[in-house]
C-alpha atoms as a PDB file:
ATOM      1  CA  UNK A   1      12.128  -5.138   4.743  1.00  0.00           C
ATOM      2  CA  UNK A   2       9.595  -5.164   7.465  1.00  0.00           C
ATOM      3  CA  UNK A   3       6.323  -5.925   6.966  1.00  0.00           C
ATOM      4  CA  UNK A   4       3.960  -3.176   8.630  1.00  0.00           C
ATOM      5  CA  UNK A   5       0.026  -3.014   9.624  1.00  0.00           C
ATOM      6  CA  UNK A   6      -1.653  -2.850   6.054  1.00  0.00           C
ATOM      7  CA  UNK A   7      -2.713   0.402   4.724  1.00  0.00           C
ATOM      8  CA  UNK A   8      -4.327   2.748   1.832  1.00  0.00           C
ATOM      9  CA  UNK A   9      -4.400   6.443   0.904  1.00  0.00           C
ATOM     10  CA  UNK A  10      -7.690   7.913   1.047  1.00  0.00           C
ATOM     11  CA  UNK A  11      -7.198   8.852  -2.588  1.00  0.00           C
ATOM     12  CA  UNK A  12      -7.797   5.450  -3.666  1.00  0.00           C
ATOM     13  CA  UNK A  13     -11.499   6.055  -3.847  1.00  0.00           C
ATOM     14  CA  UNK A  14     -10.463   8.300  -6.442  1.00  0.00           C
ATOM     15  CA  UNK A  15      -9.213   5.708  -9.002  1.00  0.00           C
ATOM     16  CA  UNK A  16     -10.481   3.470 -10.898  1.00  0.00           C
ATOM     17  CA  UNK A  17     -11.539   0.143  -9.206  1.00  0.00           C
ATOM     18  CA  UNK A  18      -9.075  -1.900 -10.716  1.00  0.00           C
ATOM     19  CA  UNK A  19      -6.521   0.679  -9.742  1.00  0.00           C
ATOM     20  CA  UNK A  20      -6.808   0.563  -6.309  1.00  0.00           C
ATOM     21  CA  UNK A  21      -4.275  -1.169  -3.990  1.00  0.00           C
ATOM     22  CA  UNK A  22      -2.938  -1.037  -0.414  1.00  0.00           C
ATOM     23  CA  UNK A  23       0.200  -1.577   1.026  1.00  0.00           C
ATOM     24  CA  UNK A  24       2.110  -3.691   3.723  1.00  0.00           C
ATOM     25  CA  UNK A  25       5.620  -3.024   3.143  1.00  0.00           C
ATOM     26  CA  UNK A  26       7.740  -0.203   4.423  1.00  0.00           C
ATOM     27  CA  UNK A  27      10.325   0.076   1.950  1.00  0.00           C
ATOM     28  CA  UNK A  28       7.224   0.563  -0.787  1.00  0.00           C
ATOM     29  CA  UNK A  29       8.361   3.611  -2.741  1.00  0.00           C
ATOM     30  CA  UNK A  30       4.672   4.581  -3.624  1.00  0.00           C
ATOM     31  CA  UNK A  31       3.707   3.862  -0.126  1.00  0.00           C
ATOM     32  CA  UNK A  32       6.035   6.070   1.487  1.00  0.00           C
ATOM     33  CA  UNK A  33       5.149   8.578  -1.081  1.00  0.00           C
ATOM     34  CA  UNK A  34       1.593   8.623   1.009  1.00  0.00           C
ATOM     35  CA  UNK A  35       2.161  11.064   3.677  1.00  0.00           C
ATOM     36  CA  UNK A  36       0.746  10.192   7.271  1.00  0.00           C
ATOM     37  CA  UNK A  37      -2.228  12.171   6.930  1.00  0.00           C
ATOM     38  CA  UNK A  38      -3.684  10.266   4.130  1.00  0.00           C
ATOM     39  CA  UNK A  39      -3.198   7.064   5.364  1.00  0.00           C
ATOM     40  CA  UNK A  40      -6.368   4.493   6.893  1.00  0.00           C
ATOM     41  CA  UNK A  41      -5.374   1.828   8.229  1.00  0.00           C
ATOM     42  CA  UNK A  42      -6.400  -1.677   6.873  1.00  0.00           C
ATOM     43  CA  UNK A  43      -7.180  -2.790   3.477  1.00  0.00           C
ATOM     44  CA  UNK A  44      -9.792  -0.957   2.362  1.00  0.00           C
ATOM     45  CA  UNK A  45     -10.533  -4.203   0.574  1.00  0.00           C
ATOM     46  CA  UNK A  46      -8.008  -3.144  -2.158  1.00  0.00           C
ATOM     47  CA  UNK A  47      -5.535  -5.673  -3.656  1.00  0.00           C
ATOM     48  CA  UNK A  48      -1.958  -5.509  -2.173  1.00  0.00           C
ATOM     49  CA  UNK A  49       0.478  -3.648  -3.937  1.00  0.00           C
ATOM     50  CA  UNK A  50       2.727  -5.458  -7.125  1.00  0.00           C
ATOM     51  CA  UNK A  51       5.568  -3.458  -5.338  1.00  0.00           C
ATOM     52  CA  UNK A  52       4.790  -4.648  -2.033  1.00  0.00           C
ATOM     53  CA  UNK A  53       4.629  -8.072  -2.790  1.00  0.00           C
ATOM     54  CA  UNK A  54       7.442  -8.011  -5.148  1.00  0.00           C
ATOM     55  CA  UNK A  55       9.636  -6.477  -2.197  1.00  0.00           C
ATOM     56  CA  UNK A  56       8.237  -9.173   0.241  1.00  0.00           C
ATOM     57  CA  UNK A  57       9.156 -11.871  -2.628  1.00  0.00           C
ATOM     58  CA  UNK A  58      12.463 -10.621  -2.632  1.00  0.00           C
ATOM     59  CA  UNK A  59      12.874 -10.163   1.336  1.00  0.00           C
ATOM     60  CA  UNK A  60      13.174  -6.349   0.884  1.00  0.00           C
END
């Protein structure tokens, strides 16, 4: 695990509001599925990811 500088796809805008997450965690399967491009850095004020924090929970 290794926790990286917080991020979100610019497609969250897209979902619904209580949808919307970012991520911290690079072993975050749907945050590597975000490819480079789409990335912003920071939190967009989104909640963190259940994956990420699960993974961080776990030390993964």
């Amino acid at each position: 695990m290794t926790l990286v500088t917080a991020f979100y796809s610019v497609n969250e805008a897209l979902k619904p509001a209580q949808n919307r997450v970012h991520h911290n965690n690079d072993a975050c399967p749907p945050g590597r599925d975000i490819p480079s491009w789409e990335r912003k850095p920071g939190t967009g004020g989104y909640r963190l990811c259940e994956d990420c924090q699960r993974m961080t929970r776990e030390g993964r």
